[in-house]
N, C-alpha and C. Protein backbone atom coordinates (compact mmCIF):
# COMPACT_ATOMS: atom_id res chain seq x y z
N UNK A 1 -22.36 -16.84 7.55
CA UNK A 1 -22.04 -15.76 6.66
C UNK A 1 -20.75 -16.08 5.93
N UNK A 2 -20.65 -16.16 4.80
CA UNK A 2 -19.27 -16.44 3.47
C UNK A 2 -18.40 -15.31 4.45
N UNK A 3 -17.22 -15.22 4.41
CA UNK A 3 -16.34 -14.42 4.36
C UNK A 3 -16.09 -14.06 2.89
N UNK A 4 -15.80 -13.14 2.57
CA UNK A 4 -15.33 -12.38 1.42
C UNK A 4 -13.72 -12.14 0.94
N UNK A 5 -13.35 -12.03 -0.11
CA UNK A 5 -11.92 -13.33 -0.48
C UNK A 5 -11.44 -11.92 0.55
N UNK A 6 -9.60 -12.42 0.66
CA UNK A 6 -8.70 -11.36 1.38
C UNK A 6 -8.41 -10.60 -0.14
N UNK A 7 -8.07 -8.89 0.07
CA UNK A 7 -7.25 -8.51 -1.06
C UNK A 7 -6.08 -9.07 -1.69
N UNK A 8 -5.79 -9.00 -2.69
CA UNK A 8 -4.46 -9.48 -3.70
C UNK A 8 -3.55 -8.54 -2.73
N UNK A 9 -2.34 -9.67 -2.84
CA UNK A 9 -0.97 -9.53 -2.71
C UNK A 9 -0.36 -7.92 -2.81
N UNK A 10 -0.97 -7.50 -4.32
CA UNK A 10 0.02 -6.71 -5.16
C UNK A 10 -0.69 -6.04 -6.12
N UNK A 11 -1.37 -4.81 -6.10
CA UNK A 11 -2.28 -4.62 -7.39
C UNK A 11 -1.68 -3.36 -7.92
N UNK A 12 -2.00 -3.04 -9.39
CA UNK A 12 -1.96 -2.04 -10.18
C UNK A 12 -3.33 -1.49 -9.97
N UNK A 13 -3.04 -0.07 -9.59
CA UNK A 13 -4.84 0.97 -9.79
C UNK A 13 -4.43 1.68 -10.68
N UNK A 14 -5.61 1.47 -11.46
CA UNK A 14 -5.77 2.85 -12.64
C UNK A 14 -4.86 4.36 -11.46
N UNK A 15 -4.46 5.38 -12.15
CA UNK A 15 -4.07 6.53 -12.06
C UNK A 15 -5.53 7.30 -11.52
N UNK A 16 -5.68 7.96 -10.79
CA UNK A 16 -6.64 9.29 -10.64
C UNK A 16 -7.00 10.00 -9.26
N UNK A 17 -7.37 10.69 -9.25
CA UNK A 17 -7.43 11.59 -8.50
C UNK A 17 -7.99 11.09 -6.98
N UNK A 18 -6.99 10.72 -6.23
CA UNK A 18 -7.25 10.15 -4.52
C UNK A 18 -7.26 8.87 -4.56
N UNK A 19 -7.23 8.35 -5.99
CA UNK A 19 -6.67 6.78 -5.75
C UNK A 19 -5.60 6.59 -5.68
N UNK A 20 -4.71 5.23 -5.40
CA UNK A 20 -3.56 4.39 -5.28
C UNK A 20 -3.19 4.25 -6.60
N UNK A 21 -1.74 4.41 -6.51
CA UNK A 21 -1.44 3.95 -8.11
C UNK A 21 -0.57 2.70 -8.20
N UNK A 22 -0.56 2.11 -6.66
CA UNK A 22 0.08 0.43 -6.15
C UNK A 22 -0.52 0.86 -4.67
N UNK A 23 -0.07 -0.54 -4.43
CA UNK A 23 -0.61 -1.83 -2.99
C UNK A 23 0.16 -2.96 -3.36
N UNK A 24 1.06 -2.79 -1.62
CA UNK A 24 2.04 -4.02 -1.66
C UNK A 24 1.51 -4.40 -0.56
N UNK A 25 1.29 -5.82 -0.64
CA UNK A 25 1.01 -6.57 1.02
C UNK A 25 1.81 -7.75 1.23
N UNK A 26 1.72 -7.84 2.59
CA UNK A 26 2.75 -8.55 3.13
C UNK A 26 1.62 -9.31 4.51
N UNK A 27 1.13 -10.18 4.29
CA UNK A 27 0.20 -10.53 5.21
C UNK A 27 -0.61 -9.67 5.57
N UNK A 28 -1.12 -9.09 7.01
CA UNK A 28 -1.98 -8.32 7.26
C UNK A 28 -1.41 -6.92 6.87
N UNK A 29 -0.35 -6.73 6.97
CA UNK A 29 0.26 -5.50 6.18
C UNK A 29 0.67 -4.41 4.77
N UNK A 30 0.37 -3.43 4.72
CA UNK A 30 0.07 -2.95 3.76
C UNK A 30 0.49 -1.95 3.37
N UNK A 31 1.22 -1.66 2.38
CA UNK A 31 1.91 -0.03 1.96
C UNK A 31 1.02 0.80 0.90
N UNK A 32 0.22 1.24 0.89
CA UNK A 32 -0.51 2.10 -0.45
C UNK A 32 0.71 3.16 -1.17
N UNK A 33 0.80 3.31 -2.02
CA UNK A 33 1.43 4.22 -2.88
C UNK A 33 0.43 5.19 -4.13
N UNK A 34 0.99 6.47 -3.52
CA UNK A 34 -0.27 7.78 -4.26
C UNK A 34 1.08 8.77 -5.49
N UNK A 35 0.22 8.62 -6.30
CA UNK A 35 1.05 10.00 -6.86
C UNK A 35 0.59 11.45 -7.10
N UNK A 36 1.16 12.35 -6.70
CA UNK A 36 0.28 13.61 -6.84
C UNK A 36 1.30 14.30 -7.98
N UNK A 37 0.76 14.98 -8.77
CA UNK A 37 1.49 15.70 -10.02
C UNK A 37 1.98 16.88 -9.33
N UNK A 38 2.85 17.56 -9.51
CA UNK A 38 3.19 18.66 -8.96
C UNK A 38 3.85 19.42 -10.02
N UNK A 39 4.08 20.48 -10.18
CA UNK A 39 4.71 21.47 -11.26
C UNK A 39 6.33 20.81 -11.51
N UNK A 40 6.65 20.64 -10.67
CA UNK A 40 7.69 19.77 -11.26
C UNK A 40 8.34 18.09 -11.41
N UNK A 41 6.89 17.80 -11.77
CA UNK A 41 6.40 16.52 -11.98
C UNK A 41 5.92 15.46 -11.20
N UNK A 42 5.68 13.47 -11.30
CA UNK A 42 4.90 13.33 -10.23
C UNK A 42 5.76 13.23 -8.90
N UNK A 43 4.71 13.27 -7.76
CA UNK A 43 5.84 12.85 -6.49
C UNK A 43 4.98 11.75 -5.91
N UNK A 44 5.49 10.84 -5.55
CA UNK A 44 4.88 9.80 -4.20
C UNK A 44 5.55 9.99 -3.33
N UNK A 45 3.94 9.54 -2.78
CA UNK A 45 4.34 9.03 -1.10
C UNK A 45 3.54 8.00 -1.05
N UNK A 46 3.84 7.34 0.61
CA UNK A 46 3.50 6.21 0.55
C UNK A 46 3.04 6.16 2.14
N UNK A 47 1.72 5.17 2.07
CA UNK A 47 1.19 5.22 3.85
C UNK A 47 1.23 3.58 4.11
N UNK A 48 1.17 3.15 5.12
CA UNK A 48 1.08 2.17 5.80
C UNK A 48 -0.24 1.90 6.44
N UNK A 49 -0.47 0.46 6.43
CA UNK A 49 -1.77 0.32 7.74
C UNK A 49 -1.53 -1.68 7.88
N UNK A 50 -2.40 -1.57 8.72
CA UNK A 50 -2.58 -3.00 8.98
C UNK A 50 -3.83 -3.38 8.94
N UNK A 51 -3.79 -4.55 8.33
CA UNK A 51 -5.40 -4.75 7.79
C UNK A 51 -6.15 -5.71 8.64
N UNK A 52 -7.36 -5.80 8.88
CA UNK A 52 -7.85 -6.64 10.02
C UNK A 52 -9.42 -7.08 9.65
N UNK A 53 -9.45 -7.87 10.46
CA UNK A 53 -11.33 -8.20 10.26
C UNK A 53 -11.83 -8.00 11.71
N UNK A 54 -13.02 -7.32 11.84
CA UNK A 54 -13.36 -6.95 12.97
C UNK A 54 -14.50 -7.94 13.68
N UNK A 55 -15.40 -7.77 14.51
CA UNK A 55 -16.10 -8.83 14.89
C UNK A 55 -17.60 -9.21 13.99
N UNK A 56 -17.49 -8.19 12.88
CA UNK A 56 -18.86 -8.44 12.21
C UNK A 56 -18.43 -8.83 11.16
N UNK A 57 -17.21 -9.19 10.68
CA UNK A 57 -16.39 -9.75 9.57
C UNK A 57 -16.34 -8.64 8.44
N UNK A 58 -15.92 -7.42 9.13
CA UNK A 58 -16.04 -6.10 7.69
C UNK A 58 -14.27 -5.90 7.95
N UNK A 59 -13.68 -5.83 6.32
CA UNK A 59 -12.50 -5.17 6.72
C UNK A 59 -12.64 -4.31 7.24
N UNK A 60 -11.14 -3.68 8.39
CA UNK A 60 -10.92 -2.47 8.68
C UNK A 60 -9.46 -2.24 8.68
N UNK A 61 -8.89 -1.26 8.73
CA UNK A 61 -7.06 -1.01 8.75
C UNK A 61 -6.96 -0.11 9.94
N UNK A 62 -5.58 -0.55 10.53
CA UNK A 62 -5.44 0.34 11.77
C UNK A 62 -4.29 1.04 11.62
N UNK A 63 -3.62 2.13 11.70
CA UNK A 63 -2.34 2.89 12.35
C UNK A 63 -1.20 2.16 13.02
N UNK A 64 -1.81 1.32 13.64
CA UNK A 64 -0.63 1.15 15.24
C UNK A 64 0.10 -0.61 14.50
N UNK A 65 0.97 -0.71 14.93
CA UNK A 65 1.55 -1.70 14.20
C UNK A 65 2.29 -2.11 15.77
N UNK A 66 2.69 -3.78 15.71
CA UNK A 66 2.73 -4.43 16.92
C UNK A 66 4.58 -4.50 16.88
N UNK A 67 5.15 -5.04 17.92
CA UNK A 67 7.08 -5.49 17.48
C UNK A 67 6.83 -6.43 16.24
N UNK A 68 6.31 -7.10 16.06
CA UNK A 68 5.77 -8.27 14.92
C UNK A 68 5.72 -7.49 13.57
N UNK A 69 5.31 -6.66 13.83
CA UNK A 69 5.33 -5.84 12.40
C UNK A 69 6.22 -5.20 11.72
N UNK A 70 6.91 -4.49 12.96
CA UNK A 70 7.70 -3.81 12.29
C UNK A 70 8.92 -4.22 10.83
N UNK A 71 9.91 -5.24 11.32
CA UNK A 71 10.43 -5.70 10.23
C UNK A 71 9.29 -5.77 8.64
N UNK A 72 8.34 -6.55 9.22
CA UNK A 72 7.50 -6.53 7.64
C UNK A 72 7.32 -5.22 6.95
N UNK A 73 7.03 -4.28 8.17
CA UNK A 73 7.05 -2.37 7.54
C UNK A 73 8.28 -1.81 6.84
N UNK A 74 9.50 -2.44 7.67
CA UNK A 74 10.35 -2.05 6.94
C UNK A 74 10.83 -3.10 5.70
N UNK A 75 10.36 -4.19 5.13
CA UNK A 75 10.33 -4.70 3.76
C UNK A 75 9.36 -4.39 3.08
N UNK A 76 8.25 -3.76 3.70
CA UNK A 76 7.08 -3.19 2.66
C UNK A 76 7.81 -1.60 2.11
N UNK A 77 8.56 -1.18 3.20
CA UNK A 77 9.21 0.00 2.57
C UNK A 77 9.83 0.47 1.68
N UNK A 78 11.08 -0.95 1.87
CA UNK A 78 11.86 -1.11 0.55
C UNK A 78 11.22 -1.64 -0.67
N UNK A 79 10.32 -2.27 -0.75
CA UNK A 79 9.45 -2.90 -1.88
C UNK A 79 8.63 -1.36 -2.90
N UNK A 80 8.40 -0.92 -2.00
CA UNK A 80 7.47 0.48 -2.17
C UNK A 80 8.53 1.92 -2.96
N UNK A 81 10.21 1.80 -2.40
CA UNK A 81 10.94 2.39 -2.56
C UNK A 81 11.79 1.89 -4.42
N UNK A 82 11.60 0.47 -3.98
CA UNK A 82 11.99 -0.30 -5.75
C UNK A 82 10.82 0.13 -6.33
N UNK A 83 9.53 -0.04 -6.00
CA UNK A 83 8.68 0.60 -7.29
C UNK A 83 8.41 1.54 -7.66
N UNK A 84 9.01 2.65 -6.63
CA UNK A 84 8.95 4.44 -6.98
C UNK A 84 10.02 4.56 -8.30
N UNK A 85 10.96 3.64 -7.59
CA UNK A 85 12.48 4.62 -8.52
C UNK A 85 12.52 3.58 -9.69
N UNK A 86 11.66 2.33 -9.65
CA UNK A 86 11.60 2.09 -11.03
C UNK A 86 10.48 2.65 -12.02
N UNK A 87 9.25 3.08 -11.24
CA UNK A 87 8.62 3.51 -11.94
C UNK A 87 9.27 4.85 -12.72
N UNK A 88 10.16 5.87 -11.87
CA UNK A 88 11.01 7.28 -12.15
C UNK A 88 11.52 6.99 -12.98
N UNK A 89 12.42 5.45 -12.92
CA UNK A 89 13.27 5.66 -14.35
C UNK A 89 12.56 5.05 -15.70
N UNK A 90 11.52 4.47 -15.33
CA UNK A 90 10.43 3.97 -16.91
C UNK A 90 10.15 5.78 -17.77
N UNK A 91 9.66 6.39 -16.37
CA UNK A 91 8.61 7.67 -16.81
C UNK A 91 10.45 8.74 -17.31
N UNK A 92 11.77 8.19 -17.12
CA UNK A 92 12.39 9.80 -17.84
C UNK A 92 12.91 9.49 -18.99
């Protein structure tokens, strides 16, 4: 069975409703970034997971992150935190 490529690094998603509007990865690690509009304009947040291949070769992402990870979580953080507040200051 082919394996199927790994996701990009770093992608731009179209804007909309329950999608990502970025994805930063860092090896198996992963920060999604959402924006929700709110009355007083947009806000993000941002989730974490770890990405994996399971035994039938289907991606899956998990919650739980190992000592190994952590540092990478916290540079996916700051990466995630430069593209909020640059995106804030493009959009005022």
């Amino acid at each position: 069975m082919a394996k199927s490529p790994e996701p990009p690094q770093g992608k731009e998603a179209a804007p909309g409703k329950n999608r990502p509007v970025h994805e930063l990865r860092i090896g198996g690690n992963k920060a999604t970034i959402w924006c929700n509009q709110t009355a007083n304009g947009p806000m993000y947040n941002v989730t974490f997971a770890r990405v994996y291949r399971d035994a039938e070769d289907n991606w899956k992402e998990s919650l739980s992150f190992s000592r190994d990870d952590l540092l990478v979580l916290a540079k996916l953080a700051d990466q995630a935190h430069t593209w909020i507040c640059t995106t804030q200051a493009s959009q005022a």
